[in-house]
N, C-alpha and C. Protein backbone atom coordinates (compact mmCIF):
# COMPACT_ATOMS: atom_id res chain seq x y z
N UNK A 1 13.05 -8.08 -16.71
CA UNK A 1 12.37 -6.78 -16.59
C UNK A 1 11.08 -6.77 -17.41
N UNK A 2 11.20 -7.66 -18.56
CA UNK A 2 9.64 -7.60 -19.39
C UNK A 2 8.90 -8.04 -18.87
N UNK A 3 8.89 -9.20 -17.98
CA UNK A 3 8.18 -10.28 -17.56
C UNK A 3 7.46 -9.11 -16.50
N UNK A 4 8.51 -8.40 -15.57
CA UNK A 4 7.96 -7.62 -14.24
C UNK A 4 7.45 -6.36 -14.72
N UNK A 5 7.56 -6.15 -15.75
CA UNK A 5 6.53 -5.19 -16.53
C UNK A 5 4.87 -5.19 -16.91
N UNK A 6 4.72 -6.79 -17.72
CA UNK A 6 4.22 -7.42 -18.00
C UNK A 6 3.25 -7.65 -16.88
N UNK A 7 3.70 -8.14 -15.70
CA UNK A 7 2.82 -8.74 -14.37
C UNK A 7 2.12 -7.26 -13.98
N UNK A 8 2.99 -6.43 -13.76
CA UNK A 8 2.41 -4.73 -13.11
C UNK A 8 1.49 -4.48 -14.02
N UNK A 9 1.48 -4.37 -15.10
CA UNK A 9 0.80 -3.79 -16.28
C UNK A 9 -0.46 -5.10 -15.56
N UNK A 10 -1.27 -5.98 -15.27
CA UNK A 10 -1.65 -7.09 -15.61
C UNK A 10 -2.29 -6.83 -14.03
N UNK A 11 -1.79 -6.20 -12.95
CA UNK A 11 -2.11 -6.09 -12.03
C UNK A 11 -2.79 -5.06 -11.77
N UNK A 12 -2.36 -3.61 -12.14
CA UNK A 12 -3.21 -2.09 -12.18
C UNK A 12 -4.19 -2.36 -13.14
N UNK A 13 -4.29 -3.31 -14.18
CA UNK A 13 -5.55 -3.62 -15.00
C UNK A 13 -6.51 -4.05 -14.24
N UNK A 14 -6.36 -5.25 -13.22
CA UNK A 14 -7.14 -5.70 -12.68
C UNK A 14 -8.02 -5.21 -11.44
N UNK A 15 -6.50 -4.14 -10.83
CA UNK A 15 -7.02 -3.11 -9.84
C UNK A 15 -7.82 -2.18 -10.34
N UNK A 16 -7.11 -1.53 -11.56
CA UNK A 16 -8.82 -0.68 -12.07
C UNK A 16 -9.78 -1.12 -11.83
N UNK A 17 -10.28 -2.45 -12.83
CA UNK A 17 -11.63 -3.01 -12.85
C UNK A 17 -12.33 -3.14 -11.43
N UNK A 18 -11.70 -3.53 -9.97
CA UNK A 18 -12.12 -3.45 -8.74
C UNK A 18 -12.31 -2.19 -8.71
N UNK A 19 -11.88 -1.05 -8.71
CA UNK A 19 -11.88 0.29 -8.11
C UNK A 19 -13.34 1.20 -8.45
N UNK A 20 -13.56 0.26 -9.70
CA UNK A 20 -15.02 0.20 -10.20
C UNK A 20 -15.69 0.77 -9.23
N UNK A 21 -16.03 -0.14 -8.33
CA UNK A 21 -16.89 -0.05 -6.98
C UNK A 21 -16.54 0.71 -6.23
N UNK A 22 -17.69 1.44 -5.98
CA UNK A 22 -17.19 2.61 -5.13
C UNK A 22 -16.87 2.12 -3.79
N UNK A 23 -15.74 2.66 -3.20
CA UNK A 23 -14.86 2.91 -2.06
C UNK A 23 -14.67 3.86 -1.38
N UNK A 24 -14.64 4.22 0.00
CA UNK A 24 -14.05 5.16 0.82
C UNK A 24 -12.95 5.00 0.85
N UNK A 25 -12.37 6.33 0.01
CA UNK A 25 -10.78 6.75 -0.04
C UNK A 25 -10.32 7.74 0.77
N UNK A 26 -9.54 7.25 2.02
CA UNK A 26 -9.20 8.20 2.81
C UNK A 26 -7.29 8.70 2.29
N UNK A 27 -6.76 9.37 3.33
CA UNK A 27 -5.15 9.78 3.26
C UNK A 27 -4.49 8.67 3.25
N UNK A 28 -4.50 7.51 4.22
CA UNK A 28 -3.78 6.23 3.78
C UNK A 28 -4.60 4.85 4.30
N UNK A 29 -5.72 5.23 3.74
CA UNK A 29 -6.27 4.16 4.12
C UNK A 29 -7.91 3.75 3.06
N UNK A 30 -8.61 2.51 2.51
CA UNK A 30 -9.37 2.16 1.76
C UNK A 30 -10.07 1.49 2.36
N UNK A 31 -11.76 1.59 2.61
CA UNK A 31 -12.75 0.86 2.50
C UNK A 31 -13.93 0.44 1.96
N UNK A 32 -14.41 -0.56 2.22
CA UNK A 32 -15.82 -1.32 1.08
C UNK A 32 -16.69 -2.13 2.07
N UNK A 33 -18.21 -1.17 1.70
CA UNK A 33 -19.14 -1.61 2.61
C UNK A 33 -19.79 -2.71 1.75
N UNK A 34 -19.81 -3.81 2.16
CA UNK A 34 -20.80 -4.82 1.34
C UNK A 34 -22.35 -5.45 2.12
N UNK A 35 -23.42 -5.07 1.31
CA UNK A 35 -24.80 -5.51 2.12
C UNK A 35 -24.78 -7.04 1.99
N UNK A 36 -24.64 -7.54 2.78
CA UNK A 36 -25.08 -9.32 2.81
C UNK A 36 -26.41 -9.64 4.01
N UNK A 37 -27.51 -9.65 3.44
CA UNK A 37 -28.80 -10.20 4.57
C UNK A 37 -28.75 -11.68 5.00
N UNK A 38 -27.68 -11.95 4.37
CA UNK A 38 -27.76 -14.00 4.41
C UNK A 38 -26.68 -13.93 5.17
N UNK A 39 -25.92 -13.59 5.80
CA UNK A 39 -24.81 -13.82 6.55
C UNK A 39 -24.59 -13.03 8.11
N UNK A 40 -24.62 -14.23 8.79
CA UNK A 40 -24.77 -13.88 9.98
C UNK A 40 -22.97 -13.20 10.66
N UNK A 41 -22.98 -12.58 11.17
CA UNK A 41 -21.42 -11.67 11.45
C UNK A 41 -20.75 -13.00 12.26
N UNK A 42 -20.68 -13.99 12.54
CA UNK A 42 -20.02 -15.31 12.55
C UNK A 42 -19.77 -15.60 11.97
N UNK A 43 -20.39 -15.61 11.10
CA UNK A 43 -19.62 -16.59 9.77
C UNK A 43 -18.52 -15.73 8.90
N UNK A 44 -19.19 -14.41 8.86
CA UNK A 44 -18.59 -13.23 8.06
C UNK A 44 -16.80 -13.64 8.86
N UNK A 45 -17.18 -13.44 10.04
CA UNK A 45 -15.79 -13.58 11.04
C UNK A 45 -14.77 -14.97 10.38
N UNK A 46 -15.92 -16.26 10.60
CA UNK A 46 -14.81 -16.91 9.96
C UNK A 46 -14.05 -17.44 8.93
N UNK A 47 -15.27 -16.81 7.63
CA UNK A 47 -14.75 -16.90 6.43
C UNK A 47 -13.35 -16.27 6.59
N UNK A 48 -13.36 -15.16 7.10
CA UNK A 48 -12.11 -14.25 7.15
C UNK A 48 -11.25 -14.64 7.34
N UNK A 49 -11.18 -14.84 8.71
CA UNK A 49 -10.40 -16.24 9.37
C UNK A 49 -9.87 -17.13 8.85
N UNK A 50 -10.65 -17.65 7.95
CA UNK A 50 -10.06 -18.78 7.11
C UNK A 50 -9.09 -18.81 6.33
N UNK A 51 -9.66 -17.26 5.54
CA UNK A 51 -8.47 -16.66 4.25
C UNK A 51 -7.07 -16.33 5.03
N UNK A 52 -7.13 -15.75 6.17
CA UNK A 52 -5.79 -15.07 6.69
C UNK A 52 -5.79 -16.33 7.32
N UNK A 53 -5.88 -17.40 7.37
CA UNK A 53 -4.71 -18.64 7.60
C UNK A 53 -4.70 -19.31 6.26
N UNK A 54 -4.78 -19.20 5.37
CA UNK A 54 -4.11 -19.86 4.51
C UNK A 54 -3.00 -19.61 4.27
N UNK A 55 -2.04 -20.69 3.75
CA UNK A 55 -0.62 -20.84 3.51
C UNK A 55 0.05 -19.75 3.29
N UNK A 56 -1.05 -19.09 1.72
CA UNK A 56 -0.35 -17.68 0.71
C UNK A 56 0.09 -16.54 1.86
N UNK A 57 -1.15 -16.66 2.82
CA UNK A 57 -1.93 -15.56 3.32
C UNK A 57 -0.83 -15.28 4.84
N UNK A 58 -0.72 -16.52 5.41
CA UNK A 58 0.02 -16.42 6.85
C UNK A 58 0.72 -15.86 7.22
N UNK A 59 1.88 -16.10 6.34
CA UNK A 59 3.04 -15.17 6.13
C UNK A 59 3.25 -13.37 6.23
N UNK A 60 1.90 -13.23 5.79
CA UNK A 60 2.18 -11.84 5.52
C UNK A 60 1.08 -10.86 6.16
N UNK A 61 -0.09 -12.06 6.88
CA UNK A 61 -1.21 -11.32 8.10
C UNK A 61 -0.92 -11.72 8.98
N UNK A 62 -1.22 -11.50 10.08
CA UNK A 62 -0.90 -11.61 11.71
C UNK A 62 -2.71 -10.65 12.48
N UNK A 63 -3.89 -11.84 12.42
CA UNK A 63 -4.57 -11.69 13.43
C UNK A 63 -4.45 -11.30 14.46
N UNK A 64 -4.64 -9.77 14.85
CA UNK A 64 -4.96 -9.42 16.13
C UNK A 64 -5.41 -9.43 17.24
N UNK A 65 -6.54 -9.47 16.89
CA UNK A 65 -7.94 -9.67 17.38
C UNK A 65 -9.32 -9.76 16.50
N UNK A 66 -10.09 -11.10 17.53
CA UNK A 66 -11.27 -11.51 17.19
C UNK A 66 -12.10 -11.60 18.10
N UNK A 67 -13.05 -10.58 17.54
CA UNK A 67 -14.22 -9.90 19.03
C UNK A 67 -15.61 -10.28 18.56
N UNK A 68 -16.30 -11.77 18.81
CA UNK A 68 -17.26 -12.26 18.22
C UNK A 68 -18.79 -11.59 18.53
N UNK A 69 -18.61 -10.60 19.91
CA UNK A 69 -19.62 -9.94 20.66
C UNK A 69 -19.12 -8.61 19.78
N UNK A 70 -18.38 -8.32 19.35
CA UNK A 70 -18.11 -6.34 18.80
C UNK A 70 -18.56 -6.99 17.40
N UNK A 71 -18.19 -8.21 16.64
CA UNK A 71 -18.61 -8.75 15.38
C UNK A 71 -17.17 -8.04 14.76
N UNK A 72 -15.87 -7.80 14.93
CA UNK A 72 -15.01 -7.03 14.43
C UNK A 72 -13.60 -8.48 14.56
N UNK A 73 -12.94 -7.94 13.45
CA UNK A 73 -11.26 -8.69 13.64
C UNK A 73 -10.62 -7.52 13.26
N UNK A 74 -9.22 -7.36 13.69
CA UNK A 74 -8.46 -6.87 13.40
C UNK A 74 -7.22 -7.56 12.63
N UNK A 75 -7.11 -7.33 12.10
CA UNK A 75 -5.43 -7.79 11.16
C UNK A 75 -4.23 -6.66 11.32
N UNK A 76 -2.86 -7.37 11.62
CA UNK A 76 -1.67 -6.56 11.12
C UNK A 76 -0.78 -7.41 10.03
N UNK A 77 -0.73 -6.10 9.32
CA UNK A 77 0.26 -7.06 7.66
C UNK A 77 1.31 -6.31 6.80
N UNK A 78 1.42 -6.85 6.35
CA UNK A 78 2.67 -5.61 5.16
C UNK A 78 2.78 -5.93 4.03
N UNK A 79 2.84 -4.93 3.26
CA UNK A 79 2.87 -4.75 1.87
C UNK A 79 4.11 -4.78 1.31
N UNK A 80 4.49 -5.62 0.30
CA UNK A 80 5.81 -5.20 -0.87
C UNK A 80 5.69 -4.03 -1.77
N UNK A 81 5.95 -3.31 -1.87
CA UNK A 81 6.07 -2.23 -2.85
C UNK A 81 7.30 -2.37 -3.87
N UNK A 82 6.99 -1.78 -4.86
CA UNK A 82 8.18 -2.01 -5.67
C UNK A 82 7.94 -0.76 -6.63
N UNK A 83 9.14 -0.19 -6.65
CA UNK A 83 9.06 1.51 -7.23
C UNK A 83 10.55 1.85 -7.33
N UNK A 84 10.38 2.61 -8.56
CA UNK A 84 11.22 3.21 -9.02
C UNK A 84 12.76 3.43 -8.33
N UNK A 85 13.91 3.13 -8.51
CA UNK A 85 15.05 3.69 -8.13
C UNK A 85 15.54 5.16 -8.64
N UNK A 86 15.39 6.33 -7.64
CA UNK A 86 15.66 7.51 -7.81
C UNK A 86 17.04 7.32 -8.51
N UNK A 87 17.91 6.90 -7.88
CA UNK A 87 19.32 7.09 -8.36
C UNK A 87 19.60 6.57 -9.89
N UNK A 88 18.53 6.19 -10.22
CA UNK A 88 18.78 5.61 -11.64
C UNK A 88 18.47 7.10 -12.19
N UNK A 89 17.46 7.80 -12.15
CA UNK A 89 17.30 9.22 -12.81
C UNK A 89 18.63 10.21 -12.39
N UNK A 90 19.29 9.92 -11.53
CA UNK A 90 20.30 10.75 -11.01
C UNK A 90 21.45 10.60 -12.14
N UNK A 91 21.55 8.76 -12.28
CA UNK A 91 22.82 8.15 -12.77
C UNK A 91 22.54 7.68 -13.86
N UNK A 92 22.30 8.02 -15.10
CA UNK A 92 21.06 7.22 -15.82
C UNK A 92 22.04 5.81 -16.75
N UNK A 93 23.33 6.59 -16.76
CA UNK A 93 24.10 5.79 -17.77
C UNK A 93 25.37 4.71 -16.97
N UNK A 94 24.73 4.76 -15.12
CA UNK A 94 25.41 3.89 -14.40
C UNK A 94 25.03 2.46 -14.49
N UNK A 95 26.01 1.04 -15.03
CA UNK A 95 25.67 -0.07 -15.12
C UNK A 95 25.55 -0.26 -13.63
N UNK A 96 24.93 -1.15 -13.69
CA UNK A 96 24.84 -2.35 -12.15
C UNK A 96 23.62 -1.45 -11.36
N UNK A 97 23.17 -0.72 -11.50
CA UNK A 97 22.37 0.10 -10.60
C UNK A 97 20.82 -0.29 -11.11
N UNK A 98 20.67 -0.89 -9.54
CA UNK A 98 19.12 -1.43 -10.06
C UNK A 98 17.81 -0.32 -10.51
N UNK A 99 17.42 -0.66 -11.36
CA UNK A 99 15.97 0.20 -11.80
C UNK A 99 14.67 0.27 -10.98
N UNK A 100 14.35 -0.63 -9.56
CA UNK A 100 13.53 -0.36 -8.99
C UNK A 100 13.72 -0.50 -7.49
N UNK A 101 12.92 -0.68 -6.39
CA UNK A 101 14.09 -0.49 -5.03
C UNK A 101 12.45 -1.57 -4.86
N UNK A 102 12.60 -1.83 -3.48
CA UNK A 102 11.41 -2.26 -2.77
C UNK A 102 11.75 -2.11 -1.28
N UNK A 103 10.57 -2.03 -0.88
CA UNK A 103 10.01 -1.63 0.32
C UNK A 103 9.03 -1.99 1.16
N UNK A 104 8.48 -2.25 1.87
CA UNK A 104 7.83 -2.86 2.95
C UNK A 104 6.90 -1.56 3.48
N UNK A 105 5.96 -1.56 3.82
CA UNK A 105 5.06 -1.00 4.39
C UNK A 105 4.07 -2.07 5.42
N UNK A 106 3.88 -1.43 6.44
CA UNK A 106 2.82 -2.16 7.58
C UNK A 106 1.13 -1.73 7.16
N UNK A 107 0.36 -2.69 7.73
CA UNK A 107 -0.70 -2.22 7.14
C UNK A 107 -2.02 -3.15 8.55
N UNK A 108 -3.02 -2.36 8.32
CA UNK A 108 -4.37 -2.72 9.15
C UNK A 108 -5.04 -2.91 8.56
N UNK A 109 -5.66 -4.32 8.68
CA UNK A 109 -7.21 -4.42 8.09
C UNK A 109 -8.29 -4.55 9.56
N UNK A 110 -8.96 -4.15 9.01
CA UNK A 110 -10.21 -4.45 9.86
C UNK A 110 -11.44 -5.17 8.80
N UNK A 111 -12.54 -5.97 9.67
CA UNK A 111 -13.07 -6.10 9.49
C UNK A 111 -14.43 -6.01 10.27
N UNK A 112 -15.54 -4.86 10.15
CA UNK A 112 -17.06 -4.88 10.89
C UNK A 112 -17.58 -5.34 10.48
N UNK A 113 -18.42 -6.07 11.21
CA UNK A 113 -20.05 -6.62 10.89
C UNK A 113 -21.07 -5.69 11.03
N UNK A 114 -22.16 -5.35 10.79
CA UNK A 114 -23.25 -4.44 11.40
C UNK A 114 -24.11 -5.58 10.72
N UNK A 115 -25.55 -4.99 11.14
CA UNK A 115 -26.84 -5.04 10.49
C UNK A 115 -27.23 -5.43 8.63
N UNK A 116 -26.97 -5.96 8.06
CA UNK A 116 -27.11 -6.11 6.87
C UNK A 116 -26.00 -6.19 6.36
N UNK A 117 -24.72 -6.34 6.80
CA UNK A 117 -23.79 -6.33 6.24
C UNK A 117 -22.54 -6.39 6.74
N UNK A 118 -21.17 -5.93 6.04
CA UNK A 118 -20.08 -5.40 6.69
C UNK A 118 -18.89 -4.79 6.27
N UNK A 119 -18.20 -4.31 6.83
CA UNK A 119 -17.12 -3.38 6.22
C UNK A 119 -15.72 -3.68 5.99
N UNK A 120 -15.09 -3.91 5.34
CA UNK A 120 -13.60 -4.24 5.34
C UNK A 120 -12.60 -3.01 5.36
N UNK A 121 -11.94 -2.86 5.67
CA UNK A 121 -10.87 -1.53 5.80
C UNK A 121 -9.53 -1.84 5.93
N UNK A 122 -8.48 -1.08 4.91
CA UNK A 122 -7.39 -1.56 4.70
C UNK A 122 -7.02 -0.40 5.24
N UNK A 123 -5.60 0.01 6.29
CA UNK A 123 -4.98 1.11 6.02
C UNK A 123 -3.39 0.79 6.06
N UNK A 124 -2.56 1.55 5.56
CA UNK A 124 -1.22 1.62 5.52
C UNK A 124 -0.98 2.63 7.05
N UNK A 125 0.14 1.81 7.56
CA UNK A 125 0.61 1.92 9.06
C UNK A 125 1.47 2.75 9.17
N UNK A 126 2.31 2.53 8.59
CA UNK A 126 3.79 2.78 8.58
C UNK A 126 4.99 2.41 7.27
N UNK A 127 6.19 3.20 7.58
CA UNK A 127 7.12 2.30 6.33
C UNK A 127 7.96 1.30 7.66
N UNK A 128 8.45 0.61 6.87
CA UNK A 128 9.34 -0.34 7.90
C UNK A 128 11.09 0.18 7.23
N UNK A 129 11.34 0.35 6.03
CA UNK A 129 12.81 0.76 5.78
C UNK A 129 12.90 2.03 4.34
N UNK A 130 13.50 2.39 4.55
CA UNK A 130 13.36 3.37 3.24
C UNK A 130 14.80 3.36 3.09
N UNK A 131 15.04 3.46 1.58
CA UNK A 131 16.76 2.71 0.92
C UNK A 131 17.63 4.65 1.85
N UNK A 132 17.23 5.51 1.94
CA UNK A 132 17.73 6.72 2.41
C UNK A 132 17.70 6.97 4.16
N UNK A 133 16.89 5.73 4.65
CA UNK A 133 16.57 6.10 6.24
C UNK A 133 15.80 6.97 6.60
N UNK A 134 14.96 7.38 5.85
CA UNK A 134 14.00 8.18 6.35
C UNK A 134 12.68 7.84 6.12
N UNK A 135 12.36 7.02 6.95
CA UNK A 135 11.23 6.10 6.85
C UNK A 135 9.88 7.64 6.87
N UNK A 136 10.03 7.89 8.58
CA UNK A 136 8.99 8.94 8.51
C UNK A 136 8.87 10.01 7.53
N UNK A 137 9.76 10.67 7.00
CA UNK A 137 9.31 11.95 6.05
C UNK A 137 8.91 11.31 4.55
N UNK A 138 9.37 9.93 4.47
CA UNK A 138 8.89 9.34 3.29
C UNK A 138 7.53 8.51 3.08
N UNK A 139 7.22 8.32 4.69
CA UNK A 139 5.71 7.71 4.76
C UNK A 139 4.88 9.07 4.84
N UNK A 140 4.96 10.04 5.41
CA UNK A 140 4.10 11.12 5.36
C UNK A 140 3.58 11.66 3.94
N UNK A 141 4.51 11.33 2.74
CA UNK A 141 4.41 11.36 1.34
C UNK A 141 3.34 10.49 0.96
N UNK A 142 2.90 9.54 1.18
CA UNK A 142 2.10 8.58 1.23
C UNK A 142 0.41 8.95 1.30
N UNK A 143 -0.24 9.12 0.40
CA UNK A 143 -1.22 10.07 0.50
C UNK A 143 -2.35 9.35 -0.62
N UNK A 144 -3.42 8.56 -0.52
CA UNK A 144 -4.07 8.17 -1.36
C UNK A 144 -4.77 9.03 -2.09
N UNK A 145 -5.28 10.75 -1.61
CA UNK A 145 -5.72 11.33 -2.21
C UNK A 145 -5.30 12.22 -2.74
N UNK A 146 -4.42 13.02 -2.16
CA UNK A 146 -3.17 13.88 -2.48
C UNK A 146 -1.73 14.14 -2.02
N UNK A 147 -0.86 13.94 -2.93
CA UNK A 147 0.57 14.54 -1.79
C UNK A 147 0.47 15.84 -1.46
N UNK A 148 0.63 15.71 0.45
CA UNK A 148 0.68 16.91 0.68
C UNK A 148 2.01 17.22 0.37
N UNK A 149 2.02 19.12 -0.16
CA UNK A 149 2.96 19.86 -0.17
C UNK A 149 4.17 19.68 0.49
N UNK A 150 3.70 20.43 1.57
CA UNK A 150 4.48 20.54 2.60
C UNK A 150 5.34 19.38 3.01
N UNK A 151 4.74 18.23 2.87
CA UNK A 151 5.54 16.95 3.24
C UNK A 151 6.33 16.85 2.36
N UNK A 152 6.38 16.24 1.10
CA UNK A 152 7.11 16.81 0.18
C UNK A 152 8.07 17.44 -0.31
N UNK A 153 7.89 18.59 0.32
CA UNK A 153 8.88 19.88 0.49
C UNK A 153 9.84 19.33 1.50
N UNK A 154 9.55 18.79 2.75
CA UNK A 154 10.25 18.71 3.85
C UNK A 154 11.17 17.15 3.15
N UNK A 155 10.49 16.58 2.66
CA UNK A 155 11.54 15.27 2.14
C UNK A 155 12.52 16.10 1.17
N UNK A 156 12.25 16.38 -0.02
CA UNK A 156 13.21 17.06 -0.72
C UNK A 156 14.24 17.81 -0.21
N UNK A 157 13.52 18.73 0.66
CA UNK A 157 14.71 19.34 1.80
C UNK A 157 15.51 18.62 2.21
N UNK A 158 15.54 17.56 3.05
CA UNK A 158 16.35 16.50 3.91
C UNK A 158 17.22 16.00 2.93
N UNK A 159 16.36 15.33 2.03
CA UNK A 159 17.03 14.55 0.49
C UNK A 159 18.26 15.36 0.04
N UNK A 160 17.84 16.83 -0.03
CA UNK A 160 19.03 17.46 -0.36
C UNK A 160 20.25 17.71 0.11
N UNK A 161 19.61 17.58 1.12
CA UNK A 161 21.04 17.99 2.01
C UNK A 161 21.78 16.91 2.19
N UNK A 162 21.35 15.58 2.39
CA UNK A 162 22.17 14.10 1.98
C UNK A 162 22.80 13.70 1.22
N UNK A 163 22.34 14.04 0.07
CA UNK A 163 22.57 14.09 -1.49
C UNK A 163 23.89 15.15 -1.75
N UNK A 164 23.29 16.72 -1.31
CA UNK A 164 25.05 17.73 -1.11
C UNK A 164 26.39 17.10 -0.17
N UNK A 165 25.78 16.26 1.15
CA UNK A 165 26.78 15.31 2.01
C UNK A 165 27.34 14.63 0.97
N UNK A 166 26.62 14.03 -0.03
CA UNK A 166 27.37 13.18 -0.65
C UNK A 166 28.45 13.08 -1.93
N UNK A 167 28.53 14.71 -1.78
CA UNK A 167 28.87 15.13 -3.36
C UNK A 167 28.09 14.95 -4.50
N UNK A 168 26.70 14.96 -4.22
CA UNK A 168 25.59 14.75 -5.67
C UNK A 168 26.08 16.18 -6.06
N UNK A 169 26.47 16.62 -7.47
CA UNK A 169 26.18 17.98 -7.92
C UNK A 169 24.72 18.55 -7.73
N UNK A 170 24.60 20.05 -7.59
CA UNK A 170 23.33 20.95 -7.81
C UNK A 170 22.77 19.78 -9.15
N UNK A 171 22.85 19.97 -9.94
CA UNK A 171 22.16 19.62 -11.31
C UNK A 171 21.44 18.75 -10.95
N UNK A 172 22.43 17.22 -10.24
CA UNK A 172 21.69 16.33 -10.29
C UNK A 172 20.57 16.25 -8.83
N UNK A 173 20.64 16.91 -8.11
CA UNK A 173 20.64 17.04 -6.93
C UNK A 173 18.65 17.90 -7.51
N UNK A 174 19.04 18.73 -8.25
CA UNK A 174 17.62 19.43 -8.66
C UNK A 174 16.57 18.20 -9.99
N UNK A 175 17.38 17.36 -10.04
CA UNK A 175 16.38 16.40 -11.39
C UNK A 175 15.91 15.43 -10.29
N UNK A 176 16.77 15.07 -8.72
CA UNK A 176 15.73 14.45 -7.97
C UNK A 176 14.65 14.95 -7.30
N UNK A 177 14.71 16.37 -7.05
CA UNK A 177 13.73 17.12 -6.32
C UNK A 177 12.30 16.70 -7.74
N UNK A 178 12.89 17.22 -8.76
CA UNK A 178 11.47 17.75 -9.88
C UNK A 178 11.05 16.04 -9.75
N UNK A 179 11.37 14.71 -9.46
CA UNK A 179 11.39 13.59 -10.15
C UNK A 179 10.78 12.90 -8.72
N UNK A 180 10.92 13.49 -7.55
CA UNK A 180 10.64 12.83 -6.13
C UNK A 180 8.97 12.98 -6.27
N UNK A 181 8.09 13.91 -6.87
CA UNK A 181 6.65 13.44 -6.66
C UNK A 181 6.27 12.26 -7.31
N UNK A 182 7.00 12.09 -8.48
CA UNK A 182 6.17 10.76 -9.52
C UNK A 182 6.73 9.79 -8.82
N UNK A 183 8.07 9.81 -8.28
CA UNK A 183 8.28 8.52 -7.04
C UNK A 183 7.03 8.08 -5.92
N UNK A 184 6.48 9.00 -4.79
CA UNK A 184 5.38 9.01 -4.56
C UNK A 184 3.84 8.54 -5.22
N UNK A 185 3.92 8.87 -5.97
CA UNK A 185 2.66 8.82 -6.74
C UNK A 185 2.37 6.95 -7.22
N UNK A 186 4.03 7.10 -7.75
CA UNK A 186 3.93 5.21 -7.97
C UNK A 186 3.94 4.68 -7.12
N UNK A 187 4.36 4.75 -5.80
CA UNK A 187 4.07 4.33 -4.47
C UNK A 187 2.80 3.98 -4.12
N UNK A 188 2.11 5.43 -4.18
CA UNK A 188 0.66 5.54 -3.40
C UNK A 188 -0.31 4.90 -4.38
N UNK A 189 -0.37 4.97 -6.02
CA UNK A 189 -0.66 4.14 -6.55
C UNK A 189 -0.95 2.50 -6.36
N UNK A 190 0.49 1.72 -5.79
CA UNK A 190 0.86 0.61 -5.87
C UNK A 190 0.20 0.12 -4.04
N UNK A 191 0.31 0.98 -3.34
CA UNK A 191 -0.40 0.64 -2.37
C UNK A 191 -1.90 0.97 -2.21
N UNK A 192 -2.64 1.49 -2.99
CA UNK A 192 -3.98 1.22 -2.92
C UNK A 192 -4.25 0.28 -3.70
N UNK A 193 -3.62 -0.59 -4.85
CA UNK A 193 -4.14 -1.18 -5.57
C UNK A 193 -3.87 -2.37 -5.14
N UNK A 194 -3.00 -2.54 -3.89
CA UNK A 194 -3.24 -3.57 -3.09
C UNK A 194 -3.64 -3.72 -2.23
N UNK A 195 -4.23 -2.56 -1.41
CA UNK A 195 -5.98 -2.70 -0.10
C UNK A 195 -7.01 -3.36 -1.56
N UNK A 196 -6.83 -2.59 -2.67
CA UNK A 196 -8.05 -2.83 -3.41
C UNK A 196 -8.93 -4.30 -3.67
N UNK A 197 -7.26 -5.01 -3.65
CA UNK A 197 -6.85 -6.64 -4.64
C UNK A 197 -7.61 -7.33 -3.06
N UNK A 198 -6.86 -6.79 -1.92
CA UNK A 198 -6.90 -7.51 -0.94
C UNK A 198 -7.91 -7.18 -0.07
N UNK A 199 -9.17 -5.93 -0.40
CA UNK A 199 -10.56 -6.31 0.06
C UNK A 199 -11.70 -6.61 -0.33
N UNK A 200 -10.94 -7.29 -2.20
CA UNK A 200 -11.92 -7.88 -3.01
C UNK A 200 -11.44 -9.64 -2.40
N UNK A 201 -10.30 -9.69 -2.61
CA UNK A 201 -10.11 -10.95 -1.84
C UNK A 201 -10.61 -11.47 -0.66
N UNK A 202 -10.57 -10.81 0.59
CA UNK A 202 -11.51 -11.04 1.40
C UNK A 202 -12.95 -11.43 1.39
N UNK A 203 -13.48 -10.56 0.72
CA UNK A 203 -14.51 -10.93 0.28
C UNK A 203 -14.85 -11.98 -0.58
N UNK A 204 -14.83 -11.90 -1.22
CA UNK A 204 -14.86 -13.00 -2.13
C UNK A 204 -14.78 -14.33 -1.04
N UNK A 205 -13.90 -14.77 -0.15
CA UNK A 205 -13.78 -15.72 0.88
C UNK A 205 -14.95 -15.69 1.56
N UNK A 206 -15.77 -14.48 1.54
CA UNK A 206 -16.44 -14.51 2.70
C UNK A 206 -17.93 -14.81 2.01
N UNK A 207 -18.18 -14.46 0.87
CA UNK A 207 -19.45 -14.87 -0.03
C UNK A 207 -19.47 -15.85 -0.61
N UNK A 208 -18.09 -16.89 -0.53
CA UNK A 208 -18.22 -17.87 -1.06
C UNK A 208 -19.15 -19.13 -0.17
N UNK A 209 -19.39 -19.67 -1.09
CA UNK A 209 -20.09 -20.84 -0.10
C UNK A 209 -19.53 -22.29 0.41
């Protein structure tokens, strides 16, 4: 657990320092316009190309499409997340109960070419499993700029009533409601700071020489 402390701590450091640069921050999705006059949108294309076939990289992008006349690729990929186990705040003094859960999220990159430059764009797709089955009311939580309310509200709702199915007492049943936004938050956190990692990475492939 120190070690995976240690790495996170080591990783949101590094994502700060990128975030530096200003970015278009949308609801679930991050982009970065970079001016390059020396690079013709071919090459931009196959630097790219190059990075999403490497070994690290294969596994976890899946090229869509490559439109050498639009100057655009598309990517589909997915993210590891790793966040908090609610039930540990529920159960705090239960042995064997893991302290963090993980999760999978789908994700789009794009990449444009234009005139002087080009654009990279990360967005989050979808969830693929959520440890409760409720993929959709828990991806709608998912909010790079703000959790909406209402969504929120509607997870806690559901949550609750699963949680009363299950014999959770009121008590504990109300410390997951107050405790379900900072769940979110480390989420939405942990997934921008990996569009962030991964459209400085791109780049970087693509300015290299």
């Amino acid at each position: 657990m120190k070690v995976f402390k240690i790495s996170m701590l080591m990783f949101f450091l590094f994502s700060f320092f990128i975030q530096a640069q200003e970015s278009q921050i949308e609801e679930k999705s991050i982009s970065k316009h970079y001016a390059s006059e020396n690079l013709e949108s071919a090459l931009v294309l196959s630097r790219a190309e190059q990075w999403f076939g490497r070994e690290e990289n294969s596994e976890q992008f899946e090229i869509v499409s490559l439109d050498q006349k639009k100057g655009e690729m598309l990517v589909e990929g997915s993210t590891k997340v790793l966040y908090k186990n609610m039930g540990k705040e529920l159960y705090p003094k239960r042995s064997g109960m893991a302290e963090v859960l993980e999760a999978s999220f789908g994700n789009m990159i794009r990449i444009q070419t234009e005139t002087g430059g080009y654009t990279i764009t990360y967005e989050v797709i979808d969830m693929k499993q959520e440890m409760y089955k409720m993929e959709d009311l828990f991806f709608n939580c998912v909010d790079f700029k703000s959790i909406d309310q209402k969504n929120l509200k509607e997870y806690n709702k559901a949550m609750n009533k699963l949680l009363k199915a299950n014999l959770v007492f009121k008590k504990r049943r109300e410390i997951f409601t107050e405790n379900s936004k900072s769940q979110f938050e480390e989420v939405n956190n942990y997934l921008l700071n990996a569009g962030e990692v991964t459209i400085f990475s791109i780049h970087e492939a693509i300015e290299s020489e």
